[in-house]
C-alpha atoms as a PDB file:
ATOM      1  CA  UNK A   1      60.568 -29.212  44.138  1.00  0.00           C
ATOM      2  CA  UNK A   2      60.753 -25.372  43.472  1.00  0.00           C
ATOM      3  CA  UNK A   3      64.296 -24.258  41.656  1.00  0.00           C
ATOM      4  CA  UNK A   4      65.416 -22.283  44.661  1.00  0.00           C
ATOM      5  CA  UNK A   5      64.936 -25.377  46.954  1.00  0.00           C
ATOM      6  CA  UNK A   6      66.003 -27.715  44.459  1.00  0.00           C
ATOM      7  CA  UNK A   7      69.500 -25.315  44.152  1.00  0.00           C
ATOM      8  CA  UNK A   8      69.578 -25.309  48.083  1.00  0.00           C
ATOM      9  CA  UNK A   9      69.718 -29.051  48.254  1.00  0.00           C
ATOM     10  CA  UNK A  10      71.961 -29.222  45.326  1.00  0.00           C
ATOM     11  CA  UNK A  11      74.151 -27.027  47.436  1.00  0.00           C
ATOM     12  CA  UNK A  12      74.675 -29.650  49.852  1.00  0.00           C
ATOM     13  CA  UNK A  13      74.724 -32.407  47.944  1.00  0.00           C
ATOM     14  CA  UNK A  14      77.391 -31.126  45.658  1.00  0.00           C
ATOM     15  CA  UNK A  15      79.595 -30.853  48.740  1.00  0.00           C
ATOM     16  CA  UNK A  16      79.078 -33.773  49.913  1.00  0.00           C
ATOM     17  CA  UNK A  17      79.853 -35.823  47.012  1.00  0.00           C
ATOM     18  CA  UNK A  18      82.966 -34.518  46.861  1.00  0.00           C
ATOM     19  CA  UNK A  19      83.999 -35.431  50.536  1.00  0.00           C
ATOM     20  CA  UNK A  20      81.851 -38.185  50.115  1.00  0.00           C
ATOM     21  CA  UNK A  21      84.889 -39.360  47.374  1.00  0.00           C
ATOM     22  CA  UNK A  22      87.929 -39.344  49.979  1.00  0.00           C
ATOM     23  CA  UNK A  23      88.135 -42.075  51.292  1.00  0.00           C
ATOM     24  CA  UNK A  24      90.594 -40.735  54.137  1.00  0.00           C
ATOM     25  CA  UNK A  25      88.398 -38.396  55.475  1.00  0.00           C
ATOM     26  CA  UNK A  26      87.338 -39.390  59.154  1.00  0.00           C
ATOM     27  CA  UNK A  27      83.304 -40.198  59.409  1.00  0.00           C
ATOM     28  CA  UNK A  28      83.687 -37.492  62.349  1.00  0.00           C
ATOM     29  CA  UNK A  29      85.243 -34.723  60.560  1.00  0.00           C
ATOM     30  CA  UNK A  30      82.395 -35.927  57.711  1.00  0.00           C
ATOM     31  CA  UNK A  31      79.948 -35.511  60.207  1.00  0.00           C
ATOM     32  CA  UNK A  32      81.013 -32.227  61.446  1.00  0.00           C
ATOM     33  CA  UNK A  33      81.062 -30.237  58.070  1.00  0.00           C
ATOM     34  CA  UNK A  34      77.762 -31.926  56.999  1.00  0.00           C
ATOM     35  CA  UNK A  35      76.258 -30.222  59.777  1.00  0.00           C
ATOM     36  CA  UNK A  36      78.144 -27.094  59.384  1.00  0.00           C
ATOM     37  CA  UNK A  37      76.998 -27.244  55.332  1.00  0.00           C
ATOM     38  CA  UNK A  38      73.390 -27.881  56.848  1.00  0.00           C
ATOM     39  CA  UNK A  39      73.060 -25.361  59.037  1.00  0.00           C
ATOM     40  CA  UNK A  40      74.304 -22.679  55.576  1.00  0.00           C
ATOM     41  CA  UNK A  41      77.715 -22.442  57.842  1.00  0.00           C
ATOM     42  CA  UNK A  42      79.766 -22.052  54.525  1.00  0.00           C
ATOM     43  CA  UNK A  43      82.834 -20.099  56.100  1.00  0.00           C
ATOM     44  CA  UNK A  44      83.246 -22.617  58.859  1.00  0.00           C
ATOM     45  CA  UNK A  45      83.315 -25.535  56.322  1.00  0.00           C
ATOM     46  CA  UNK A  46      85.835 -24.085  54.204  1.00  0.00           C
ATOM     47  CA  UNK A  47      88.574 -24.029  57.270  1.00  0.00           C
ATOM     48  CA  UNK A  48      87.343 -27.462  58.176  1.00  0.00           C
ATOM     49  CA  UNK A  49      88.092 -28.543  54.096  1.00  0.00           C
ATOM     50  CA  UNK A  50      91.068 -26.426  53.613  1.00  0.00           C
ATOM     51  CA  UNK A  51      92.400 -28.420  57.209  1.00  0.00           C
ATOM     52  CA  UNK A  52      91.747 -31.100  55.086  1.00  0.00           C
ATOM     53  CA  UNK A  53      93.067 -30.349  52.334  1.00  0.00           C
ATOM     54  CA  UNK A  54      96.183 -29.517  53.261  1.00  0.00           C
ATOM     55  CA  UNK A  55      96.270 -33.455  54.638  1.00  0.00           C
ATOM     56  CA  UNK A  56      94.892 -35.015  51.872  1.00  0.00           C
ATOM     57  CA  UNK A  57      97.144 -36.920  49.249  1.00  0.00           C
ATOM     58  CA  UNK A  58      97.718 -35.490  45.908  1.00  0.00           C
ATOM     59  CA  UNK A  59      94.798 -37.502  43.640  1.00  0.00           C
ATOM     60  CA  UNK A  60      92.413 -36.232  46.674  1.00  0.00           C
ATOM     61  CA  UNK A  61      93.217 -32.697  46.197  1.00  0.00           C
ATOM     62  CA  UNK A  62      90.645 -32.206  43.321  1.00  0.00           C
ATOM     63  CA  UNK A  63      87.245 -33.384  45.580  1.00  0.00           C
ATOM     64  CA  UNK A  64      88.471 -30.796  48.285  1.00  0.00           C
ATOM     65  CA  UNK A  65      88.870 -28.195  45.794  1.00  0.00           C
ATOM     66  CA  UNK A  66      85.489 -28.422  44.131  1.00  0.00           C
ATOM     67  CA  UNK A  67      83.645 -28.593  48.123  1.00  0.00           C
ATOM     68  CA  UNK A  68      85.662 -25.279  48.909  1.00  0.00           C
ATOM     69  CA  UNK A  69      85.029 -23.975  45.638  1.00  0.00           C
ATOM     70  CA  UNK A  70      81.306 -24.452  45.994  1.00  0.00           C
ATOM     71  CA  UNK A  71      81.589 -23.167  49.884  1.00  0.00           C
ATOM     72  CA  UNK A  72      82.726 -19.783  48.405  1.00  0.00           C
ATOM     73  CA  UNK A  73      80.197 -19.772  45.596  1.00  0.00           C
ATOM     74  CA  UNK A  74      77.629 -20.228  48.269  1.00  0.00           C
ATOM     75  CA  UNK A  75      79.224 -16.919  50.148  1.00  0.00           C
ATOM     76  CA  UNK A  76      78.707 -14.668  47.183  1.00  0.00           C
ATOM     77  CA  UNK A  77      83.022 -14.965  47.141  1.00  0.00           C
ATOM     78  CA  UNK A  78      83.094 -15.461  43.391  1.00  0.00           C
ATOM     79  CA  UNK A  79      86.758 -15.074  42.717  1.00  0.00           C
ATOM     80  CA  UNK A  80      87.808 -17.653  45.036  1.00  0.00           C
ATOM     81  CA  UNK A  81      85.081 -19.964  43.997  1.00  0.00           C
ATOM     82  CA  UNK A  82      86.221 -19.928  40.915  1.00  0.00           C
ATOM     83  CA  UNK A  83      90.181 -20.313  41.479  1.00  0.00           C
ATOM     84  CA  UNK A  84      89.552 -23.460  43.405  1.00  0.00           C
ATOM     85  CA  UNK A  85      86.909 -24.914  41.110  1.00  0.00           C
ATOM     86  CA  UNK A  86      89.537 -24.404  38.115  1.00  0.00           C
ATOM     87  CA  UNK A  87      92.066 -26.150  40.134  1.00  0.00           C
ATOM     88  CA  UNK A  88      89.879 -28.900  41.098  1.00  0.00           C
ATOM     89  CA  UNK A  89      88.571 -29.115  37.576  1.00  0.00           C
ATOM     90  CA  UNK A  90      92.353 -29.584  36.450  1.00  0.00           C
ATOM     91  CA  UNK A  91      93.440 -31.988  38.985  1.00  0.00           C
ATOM     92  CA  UNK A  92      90.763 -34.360  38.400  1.00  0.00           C
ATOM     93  CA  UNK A  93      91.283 -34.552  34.891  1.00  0.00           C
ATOM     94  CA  UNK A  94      95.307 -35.118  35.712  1.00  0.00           C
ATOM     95  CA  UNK A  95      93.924 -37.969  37.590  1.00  0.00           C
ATOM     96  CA  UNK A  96      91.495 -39.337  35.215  1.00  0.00           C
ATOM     97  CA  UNK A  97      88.917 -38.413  38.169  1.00  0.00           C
ATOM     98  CA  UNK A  98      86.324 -37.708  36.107  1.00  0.00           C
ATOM     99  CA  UNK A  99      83.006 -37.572  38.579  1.00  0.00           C
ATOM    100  CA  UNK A 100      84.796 -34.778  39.980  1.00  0.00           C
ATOM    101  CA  UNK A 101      86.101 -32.734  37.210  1.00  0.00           C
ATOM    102  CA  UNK A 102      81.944 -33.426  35.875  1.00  0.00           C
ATOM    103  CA  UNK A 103      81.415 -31.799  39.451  1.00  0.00           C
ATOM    104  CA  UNK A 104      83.753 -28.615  38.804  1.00  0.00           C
ATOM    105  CA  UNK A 105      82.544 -28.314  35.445  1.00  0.00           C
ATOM    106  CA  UNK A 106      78.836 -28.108  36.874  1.00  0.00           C
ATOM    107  CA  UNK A 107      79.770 -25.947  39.555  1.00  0.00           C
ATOM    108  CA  UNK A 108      81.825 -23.396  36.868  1.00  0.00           C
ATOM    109  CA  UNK A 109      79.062 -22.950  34.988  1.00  0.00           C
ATOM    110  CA  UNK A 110      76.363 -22.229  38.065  1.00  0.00           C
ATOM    111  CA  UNK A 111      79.227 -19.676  39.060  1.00  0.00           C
ATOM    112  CA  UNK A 112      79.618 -18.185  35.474  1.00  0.00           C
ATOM    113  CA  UNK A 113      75.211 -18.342  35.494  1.00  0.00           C
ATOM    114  CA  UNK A 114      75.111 -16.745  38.429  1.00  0.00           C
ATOM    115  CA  UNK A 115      77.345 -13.634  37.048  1.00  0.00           C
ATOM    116  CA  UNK A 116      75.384 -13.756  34.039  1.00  0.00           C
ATOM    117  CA  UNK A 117      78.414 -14.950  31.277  1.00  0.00           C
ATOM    118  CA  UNK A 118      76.045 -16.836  29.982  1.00  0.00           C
ATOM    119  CA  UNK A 119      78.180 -18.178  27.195  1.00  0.00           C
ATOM    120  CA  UNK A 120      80.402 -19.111  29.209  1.00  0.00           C
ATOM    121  CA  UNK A 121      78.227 -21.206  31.337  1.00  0.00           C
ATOM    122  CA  UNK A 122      76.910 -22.952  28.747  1.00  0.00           C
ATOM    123  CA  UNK A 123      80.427 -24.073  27.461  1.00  0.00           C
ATOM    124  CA  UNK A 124      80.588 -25.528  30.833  1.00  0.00           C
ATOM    125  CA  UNK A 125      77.894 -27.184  30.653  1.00  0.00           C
ATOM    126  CA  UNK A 126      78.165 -28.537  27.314  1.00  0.00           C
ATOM    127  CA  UNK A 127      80.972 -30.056  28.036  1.00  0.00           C
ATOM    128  CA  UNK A 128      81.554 -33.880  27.358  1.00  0.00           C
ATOM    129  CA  UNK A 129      81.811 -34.906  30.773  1.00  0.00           C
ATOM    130  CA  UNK A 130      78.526 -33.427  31.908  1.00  0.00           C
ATOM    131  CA  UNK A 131      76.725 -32.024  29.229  1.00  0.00           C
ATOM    132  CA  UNK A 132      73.911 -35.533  29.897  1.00  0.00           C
ATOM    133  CA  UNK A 133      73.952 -34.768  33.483  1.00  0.00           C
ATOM    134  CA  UNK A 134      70.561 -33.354  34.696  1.00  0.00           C
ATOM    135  CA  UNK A 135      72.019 -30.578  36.644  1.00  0.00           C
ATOM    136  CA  UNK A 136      73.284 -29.060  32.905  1.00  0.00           C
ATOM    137  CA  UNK A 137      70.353 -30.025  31.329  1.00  0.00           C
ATOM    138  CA  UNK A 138      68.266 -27.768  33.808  1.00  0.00           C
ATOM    139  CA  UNK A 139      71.219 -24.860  33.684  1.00  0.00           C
ATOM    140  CA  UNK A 140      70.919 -24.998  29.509  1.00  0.00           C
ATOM    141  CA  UNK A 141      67.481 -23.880  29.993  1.00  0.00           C
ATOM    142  CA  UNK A 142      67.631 -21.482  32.698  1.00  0.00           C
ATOM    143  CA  UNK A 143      70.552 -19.620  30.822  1.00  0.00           C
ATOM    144  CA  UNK A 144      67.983 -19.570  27.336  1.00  0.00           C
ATOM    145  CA  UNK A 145      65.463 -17.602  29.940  1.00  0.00           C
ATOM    146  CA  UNK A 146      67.783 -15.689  31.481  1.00  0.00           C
ATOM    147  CA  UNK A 147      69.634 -14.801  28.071  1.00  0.00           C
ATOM    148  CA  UNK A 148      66.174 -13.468  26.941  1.00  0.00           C
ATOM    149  CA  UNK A 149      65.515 -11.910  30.247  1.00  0.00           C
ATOM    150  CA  UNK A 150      68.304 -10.129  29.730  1.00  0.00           C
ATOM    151  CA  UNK A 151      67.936  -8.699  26.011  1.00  0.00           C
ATOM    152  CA  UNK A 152      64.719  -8.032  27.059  1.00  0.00           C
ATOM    153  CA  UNK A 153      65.619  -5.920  29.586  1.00  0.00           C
ATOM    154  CA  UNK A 154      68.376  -4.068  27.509  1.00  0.00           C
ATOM    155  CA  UNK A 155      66.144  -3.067  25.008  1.00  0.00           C
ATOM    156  CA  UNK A 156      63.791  -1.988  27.492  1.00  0.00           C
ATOM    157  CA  UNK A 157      65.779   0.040  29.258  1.00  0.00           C
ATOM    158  CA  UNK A 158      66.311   1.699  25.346  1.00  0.00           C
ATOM    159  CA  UNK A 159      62.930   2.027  24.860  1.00  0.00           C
ATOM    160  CA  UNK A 160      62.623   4.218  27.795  1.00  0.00           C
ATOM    161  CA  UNK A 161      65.419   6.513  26.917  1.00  0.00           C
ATOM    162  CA  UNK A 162      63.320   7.293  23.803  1.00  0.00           C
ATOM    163  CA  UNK A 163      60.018   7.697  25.209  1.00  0.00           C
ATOM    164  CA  UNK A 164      61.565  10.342  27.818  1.00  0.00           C
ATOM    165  CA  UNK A 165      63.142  11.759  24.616  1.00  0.00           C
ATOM    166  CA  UNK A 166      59.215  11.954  23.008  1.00  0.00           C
ATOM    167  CA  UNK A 167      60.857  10.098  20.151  1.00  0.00           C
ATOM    168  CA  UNK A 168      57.755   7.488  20.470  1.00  0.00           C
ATOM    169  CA  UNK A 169      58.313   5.605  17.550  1.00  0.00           C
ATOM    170  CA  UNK A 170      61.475   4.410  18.340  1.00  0.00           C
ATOM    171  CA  UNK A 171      60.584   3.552  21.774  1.00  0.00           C
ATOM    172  CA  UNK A 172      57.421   1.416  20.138  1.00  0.00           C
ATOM    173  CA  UNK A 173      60.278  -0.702  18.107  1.00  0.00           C
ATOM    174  CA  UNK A 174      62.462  -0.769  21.016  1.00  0.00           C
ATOM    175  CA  UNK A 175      59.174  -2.351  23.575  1.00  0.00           C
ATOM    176  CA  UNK A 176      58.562  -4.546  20.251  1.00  0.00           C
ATOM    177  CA  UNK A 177      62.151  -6.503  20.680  1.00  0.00           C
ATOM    178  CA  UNK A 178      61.481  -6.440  24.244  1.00  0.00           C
ATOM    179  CA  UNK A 179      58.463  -8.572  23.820  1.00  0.00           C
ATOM    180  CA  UNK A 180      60.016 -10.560  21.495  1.00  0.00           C
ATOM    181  CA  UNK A 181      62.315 -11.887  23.877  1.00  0.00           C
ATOM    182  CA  UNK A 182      60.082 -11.998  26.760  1.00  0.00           C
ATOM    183  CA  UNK A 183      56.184 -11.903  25.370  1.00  0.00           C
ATOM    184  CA  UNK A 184      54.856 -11.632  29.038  1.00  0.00           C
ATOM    185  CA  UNK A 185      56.661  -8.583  30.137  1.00  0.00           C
ATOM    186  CA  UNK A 186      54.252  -6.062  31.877  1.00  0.00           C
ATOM    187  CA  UNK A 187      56.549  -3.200  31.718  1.00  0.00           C
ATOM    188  CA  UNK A 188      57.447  -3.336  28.349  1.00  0.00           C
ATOM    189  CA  UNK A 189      53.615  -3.830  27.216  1.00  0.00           C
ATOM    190  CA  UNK A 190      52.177  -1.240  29.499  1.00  0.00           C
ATOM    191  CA  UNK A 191      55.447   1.593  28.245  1.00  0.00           C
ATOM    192  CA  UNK A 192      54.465   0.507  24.627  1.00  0.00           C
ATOM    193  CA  UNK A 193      50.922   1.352  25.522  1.00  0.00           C
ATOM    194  CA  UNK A 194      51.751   4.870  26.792  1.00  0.00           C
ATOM    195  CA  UNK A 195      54.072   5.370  23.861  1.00  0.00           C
ATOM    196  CA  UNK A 196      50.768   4.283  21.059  1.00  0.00           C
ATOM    197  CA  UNK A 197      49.270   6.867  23.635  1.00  0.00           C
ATOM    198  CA  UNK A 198      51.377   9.413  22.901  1.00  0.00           C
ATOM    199  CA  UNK A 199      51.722   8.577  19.139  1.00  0.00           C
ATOM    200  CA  UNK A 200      47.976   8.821  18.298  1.00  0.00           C
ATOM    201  CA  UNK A 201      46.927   5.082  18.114  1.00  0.00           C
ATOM    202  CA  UNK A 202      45.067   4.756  20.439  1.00  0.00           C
ATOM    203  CA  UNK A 203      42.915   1.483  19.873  1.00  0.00           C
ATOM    204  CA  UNK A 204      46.705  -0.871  19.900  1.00  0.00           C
ATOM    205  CA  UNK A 205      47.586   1.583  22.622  1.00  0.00           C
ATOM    206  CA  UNK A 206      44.238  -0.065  24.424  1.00  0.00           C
ATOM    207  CA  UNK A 207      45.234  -3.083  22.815  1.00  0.00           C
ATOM    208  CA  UNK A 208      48.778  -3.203  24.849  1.00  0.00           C
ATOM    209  CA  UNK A 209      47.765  -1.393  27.700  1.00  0.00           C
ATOM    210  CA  UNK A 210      44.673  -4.130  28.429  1.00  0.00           C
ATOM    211  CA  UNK A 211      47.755  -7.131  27.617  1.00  0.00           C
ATOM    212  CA  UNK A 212      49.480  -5.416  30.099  1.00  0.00           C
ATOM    213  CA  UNK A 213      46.668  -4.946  33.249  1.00  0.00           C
ATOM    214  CA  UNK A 214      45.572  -8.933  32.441  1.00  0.00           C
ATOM    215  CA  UNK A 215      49.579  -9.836  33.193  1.00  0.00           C
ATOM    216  CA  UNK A 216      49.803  -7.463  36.549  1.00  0.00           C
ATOM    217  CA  UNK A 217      47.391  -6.039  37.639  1.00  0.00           C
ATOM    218  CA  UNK A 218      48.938  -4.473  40.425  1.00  0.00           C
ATOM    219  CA  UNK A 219      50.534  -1.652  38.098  1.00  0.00           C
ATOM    220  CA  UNK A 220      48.420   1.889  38.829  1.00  0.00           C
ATOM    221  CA  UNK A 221      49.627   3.736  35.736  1.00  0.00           C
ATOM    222  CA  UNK A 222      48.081   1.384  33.464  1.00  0.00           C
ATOM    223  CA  UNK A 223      44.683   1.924  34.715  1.00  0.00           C
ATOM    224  CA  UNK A 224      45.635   5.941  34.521  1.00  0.00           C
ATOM    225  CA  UNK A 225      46.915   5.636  31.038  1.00  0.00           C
ATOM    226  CA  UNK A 226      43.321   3.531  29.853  1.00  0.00           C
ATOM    227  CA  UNK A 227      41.524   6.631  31.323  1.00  0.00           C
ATOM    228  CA  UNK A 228      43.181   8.956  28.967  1.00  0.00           C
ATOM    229  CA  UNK A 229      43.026   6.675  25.925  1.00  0.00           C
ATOM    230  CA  UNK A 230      39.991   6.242  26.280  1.00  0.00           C
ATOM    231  CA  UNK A 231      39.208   9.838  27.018  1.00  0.00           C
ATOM    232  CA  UNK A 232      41.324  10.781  23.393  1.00  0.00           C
ATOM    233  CA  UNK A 233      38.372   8.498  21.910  1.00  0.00           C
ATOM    234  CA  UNK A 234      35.482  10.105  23.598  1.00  0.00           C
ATOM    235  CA  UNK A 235      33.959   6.628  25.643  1.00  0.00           C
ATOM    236  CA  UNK A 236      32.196   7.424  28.902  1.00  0.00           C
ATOM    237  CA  UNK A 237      31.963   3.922  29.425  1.00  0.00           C
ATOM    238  CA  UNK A 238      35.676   3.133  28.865  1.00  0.00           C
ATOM    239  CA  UNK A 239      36.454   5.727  31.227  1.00  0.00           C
ATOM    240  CA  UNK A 240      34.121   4.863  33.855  1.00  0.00           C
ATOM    241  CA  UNK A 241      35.335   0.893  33.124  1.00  0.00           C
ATOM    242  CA  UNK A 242      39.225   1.862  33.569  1.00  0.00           C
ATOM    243  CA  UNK A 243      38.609   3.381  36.657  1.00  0.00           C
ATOM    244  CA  UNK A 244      36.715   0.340  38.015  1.00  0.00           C
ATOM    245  CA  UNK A 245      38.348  -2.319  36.969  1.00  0.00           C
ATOM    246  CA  UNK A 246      41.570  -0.767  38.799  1.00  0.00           C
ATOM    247  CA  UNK A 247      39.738  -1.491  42.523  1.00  0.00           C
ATOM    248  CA  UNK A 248      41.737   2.233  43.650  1.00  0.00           C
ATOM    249  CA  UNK A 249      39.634   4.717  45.093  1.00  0.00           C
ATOM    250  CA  UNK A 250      38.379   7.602  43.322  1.00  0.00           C
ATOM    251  CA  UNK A 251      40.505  10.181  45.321  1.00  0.00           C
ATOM    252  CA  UNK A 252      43.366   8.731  43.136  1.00  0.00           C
ATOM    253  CA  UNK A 253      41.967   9.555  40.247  1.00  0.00           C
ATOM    254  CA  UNK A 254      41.692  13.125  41.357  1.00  0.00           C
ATOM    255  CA  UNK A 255      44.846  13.412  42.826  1.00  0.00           C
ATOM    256  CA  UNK A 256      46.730  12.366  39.531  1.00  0.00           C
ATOM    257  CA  UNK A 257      44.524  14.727  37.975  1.00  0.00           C
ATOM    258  CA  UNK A 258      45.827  17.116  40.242  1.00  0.00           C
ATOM    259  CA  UNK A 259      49.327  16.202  39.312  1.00  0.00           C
ATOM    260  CA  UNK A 260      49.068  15.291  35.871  1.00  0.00           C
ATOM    261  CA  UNK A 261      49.019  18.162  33.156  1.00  0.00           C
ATOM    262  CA  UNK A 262      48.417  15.732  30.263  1.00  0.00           C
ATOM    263  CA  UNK A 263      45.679  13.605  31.938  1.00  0.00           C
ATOM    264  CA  UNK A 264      43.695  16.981  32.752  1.00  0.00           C
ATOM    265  CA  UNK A 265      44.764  17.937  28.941  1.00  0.00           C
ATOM    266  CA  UNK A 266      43.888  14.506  27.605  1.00  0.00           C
ATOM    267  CA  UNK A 267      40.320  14.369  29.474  1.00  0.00           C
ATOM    268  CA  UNK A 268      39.084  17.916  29.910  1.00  0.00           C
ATOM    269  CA  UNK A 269      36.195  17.187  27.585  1.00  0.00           C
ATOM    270  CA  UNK A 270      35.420  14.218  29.439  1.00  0.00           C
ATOM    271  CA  UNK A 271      31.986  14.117  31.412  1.00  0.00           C
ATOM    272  CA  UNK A 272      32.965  11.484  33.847  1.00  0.00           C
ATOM    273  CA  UNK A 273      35.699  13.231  34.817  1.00  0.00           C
ATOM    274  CA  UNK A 274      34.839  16.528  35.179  1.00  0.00           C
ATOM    275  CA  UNK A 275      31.871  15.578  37.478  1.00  0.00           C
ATOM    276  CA  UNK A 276      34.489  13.165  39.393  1.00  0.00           C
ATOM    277  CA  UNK A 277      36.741  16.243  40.051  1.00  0.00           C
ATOM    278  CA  UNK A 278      34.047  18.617  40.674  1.00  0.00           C
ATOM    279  CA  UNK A 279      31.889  15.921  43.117  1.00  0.00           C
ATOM    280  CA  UNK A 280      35.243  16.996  45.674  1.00  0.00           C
ATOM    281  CA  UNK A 281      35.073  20.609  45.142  1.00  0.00           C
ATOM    282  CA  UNK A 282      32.834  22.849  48.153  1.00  0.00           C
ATOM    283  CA  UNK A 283      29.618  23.608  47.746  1.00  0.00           C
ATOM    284  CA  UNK A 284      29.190  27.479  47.511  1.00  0.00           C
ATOM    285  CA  UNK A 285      26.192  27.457  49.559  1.00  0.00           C
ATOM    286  CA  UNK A 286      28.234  25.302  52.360  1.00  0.00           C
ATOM    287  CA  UNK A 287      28.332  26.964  55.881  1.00  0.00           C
ATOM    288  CA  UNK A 288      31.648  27.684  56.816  1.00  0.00           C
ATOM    289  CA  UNK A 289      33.122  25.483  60.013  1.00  0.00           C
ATOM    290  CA  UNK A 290      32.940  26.947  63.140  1.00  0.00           C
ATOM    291  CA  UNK A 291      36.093  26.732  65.290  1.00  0.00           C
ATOM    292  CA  UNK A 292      36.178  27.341  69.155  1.00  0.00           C
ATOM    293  CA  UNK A 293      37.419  30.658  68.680  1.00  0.00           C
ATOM    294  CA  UNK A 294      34.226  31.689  66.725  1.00  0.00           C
END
């Protein structure tokens, strides 16, 4: 089971375990906001539950809280998810009902995961009631990726306000944390690459650049940027190879040259290229079109 399908049945299930817990709750009205739940009919369940709750005796309170707290987690409501999940995380432990203040607890820390306080989640889910349970075993994981994602991304972002600032050193040592939090990240390998480029080492720029094509090759710069590395070290062949192995037709290649000061800088001694641009130019000797006005 994929995560997003496993969180979409977890969705449900968490509800239901809560009204699963009263006892007073009619099998109808059970019935009716299982199917509403089912059918991603958050909004309607919550009036059903809140009907409900207002009905319900005191020690029942805390179930009915956690089921509309999830409802509004599940409408992107995060403010009122989280006011009834506190409640219902309170109540229960008034009560001593401790499968559903494990429940709240859960739930708090999907809703603090989701929102990215990560350290906050994983209090939540590190707590004694739950922290064995395999939803916050799974959650303690996700928030070590995400955590990385995230510092990843922040000093990627930083490595691209140096690069535009030409201070390419910088911007190497900013890609370099980057990929230490996330080793696999295209971006970050493929910006490095540009910035070796630009900073005159040009075999790790290849190095980085190649690293980056092998994790997606769907990104078109790369294959640009291995054209004029590889025209800074005079190969033909690696020319000719970058241009291949990208699968785009030549008429990109000529366009960006069109475009791109530095790649017709970077390559105008280069063979390949120059007969790839000039293979598009007119022939001298061509006969001019005739139109119907001729």
């Amino acid at each position: 089971m994929t995560f997003l399908k496993w969180l979409k049945f977890f969705s449900v299930v968490s509800l239901m375990i809560s009204i699963y817990s009263i006892s007073t709750v009619a099998n109808a009205d059970l019935k009716y906001i299982e199917t509403l739940v089912s059918e991603q009919k958050f909004d309607k369940a919550i009036d059903q539950l809140t009907i409900l709750l207002s009905e319900a005796d005191a020690e029942k309170k805390a179930a009915l809280l956690n089921a509309i707290g999830w409802g509004y987690l599940k409408l992107g409501d995060y403010l009122n998810a989280e006011k009834n999940l506190i409640k219902s995380q309170k109540l229960a432990l008034n009560f001593e009902d401790n499968e559903t203040a494990m429940l709240a607890s859960n739930n708090l820390g999907i809703l603090n995961y989701l929102q990215n306080n990560l350290e906050i989640s994983a209090k939540y889910f590190g707590g004694e009631l739950n922290q064995n349970t395999e939803t916050a075993k799974l959650y303690i994981k996700l928030i070590e990726i995400k955590r990385n994602e995230l510092l990843s991304q922040k000093s990627l972002e930083s490595g691209t306000v140096s690069r535009r600032k030409k201070d390419f050193k910088k911007a190497i040592e900013e890609y370099d944390v980057a990929l230490k939090y996330k080793p696999r990240n295209a971006a970050a390998l493929a910006y490095k690459g540009y910035a070796l480029l630009r900073g005159g080492k040009y075999d790790l720029s290849i190095d980085a650049l190649t690293l980056a094509k092998n994790i997606d090759p769907s990104r078109k710069l790369i294959y640009l940027n291995l054209v004029k590395v590889n025209c800074k070290l005079n190969s033909e062949q690696g020319v000719n190879q970058s241009i291949e192995d990208s699968q785009l037709p030549k008429q990109q290649f000529i366009d960006w040259h069109k475009q791109d000061a530095e790649f017709r800088h970077m390559c105008v001694e280069n063979t390949y290229i120059t007969e790839l641009i000039e293979s598009q130019k007119p022939s001298s000797t061509q006969l001019p079109v005739s139109t119907p006005d001729d």
